[in-house]
Structures are given as structure tokens and as C-alpha cells.
Protein backbone atom coordinates (compact mmCIF):
# COMPACT_ATOMS: atom_id res chain seq x y z
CA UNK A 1 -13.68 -18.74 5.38
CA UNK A 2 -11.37 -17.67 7.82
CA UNK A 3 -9.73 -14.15 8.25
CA UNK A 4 -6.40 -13.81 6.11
CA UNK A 5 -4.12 -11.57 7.77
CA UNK A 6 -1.15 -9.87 5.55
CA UNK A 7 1.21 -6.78 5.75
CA UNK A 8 1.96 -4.22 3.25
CA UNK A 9 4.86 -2.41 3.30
CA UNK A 10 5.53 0.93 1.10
CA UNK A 11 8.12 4.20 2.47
CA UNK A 12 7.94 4.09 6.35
CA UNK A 13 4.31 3.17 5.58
CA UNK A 14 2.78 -0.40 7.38
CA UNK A 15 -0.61 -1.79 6.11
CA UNK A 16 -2.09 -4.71 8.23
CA UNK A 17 -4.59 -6.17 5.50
CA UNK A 18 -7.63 -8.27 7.10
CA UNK A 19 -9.34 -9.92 4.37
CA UNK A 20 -12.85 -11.82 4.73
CA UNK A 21 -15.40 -13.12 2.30
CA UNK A 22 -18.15 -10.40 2.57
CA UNK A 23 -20.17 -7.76 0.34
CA UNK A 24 -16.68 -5.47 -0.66
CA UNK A 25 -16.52 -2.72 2.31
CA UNK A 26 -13.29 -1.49 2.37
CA UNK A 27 -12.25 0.26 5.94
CA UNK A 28 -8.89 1.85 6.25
CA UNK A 29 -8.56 2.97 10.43
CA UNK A 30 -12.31 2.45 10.82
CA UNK A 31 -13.37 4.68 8.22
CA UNK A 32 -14.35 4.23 4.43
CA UNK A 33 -11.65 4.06 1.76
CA UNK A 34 -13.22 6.39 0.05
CA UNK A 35 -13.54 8.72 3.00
CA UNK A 36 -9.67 8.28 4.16
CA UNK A 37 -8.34 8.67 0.66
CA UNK A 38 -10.02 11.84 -0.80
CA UNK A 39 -8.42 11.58 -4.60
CA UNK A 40 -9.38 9.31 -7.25
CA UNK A 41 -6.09 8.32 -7.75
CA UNK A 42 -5.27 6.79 -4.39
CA UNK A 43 -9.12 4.66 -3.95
CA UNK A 44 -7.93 3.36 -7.48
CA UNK A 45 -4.99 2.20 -5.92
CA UNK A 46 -6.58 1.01 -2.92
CA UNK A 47 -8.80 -1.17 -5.02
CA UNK A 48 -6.58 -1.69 -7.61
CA UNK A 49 -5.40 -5.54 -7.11
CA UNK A 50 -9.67 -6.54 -6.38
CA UNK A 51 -10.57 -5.60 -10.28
CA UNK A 52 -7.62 -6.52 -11.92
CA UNK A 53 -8.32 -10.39 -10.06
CA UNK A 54 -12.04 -9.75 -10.69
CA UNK A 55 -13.06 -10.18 -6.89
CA UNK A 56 -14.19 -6.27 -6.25
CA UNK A 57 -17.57 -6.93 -3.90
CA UNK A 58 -16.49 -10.23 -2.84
CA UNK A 59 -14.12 -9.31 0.19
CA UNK A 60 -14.62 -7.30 2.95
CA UNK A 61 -11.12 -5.75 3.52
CA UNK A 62 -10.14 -4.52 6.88
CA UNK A 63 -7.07 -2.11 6.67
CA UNK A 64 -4.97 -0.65 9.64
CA UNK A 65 -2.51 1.49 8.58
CA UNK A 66 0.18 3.73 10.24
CA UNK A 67 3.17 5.61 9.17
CA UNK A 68 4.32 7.99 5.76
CA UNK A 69 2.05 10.16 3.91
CA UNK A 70 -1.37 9.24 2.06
CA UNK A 71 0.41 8.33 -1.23
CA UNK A 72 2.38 5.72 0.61
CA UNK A 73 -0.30 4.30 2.76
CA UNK A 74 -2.39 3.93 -0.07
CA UNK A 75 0.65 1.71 -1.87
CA UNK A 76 1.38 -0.29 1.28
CA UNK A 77 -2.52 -1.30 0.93
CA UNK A 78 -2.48 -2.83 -2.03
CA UNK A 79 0.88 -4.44 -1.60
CA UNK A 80 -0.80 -6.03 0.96
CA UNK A 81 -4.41 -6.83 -0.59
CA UNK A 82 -2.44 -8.36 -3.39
CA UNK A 83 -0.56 -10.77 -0.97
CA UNK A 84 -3.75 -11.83 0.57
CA UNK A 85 -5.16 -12.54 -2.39
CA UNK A 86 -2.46 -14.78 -3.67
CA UNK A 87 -2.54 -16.96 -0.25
CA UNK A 88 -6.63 -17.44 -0.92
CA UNK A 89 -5.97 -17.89 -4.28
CA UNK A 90 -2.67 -18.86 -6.05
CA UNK A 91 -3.82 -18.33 -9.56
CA UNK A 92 -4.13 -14.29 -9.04
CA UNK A 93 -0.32 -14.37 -8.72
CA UNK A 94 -0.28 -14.91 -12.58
CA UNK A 95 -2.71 -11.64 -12.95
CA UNK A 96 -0.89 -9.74 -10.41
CA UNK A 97 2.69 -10.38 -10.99
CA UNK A 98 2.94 -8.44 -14.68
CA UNK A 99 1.41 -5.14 -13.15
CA UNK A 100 3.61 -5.67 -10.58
CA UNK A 101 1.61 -5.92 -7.92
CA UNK A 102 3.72 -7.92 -5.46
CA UNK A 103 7.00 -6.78 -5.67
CA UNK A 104 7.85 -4.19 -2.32
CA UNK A 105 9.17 -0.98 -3.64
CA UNK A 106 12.40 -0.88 -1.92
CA UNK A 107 12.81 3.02 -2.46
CA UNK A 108 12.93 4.80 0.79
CA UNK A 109 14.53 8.32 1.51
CA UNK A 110 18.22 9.21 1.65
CA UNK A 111 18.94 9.94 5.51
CA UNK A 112 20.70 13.36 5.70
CA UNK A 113 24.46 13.67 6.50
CA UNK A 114 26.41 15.75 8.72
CA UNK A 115 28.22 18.55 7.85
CA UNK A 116 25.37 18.91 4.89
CA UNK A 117 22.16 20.39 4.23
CA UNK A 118 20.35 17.29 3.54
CA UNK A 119 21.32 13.91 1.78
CA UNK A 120 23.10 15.59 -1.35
CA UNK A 121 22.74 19.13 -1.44
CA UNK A 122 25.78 20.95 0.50
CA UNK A 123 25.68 24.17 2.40
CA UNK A 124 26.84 27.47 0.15
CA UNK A 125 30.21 27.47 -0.21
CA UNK A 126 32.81 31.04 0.06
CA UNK A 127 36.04 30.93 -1.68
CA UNK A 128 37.05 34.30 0.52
């Protein structure tokens, strides 16, 4: 089987996603998932998409990933596990697609305007 490349994109996070038949080692930037993400919450995440397709321990997923905080990195990674494992395999879409798995979370931050303190809140403002 040849390498299946994919991107995952979550915040100002960017996930390349190498996936390869192997024994299940999951590296995000060279190091073990469960080394790089420290909480439970986020290596559920990260592996999230494998169990629900039953396929956890046959993949070896290669992650590199840049940009946002942990929370988002760990988001962009499955958005882009779950791609991959649609283009091996078009029936996961069908166990994916209801947890909602595929769809890109288009929520990013409000940029901050001038003459403001940030986005929405104003500076303090004196009547006299």
C-alpha cells in the first residue's frame, strides 16, 4: 500500500496526515501521540476517527503539525486522519460523517479593530 497523504485543518492549526498500513504508531513531530498530547482528552481525539472505523493498530500514522494551540492541533489531526481514511476506504465516510468527523470547523477568531480593545469589547468610556 502506498503512503496516503492528507491535510487537516482546525484554527490557524495545519495537520499533514501520512497514513501507511503498519502496527498503529502514531507520531505527531517525531514524537509519540501520547507523549505530544499529555491529556486524555486530546489522544482520544487524536485517535478518535481509527476506533470509531475499527482500524486502531492497523495504520501507522505519521503527523506533522504546525500552528494554534494543542486543542487545535489535536482537531486538525483527526480532520485529517478521517480524510485519509475515506480515500483508502469509502465506506468509513458512512461511519464518520454522523459524528461529524469530516466537516472543517470554520470557526476562527475575530481579528481586533481599531479604535477598540479587541474584536467587541470597547475601551472605557467618560461622559465628562
Amino acid at each position: 500500500m502506498a503512503v496516503t497523504h492528507t491535510i487537516g485543518r482546525r484554527k490557524t492549526s495545519v495537520a499533514r496526515v501520512y497514513l501507511t498500513e503498519g502496527k498503529g504508531n502514531i507520531t505527531v513531530n517525531k514524537k509519540d501521540y501520547k507523549e505530544y498530547f499529555a491529556t486524555g482528552t486530546l489522544q482520544y481525539k487524536t485517535e478518535q476517527a481509527l476506533r470509531l472505523t475499527e482500524t486502531f493498530g492497523k495504520y501507522d500514522v505519521k503527523v506533522n503539525v504546525e500552528g494554534g494551540g494543542i486543542t487545535g492541533q489535536a482537531e486538525a489531526i483527526r480532520l485529517g486522519i478521517s480524510r485519509a481514511l475515506c480515500e483508502i476506504d469509502e465506506d468509513n465516510r458512512a461511519t464518520l460523517k454522523p459524528h461529524g468527523l469530516l466537516t472543517r470547523d470554520p470557526r476562527m477568531v475575530e481579528r481586533k479593530k481599531f479604535g477598540q480593545k479587541k474584536a467587541r469589547k470597547k475601551f472605557q468610556f467618560s461622559k465628562r
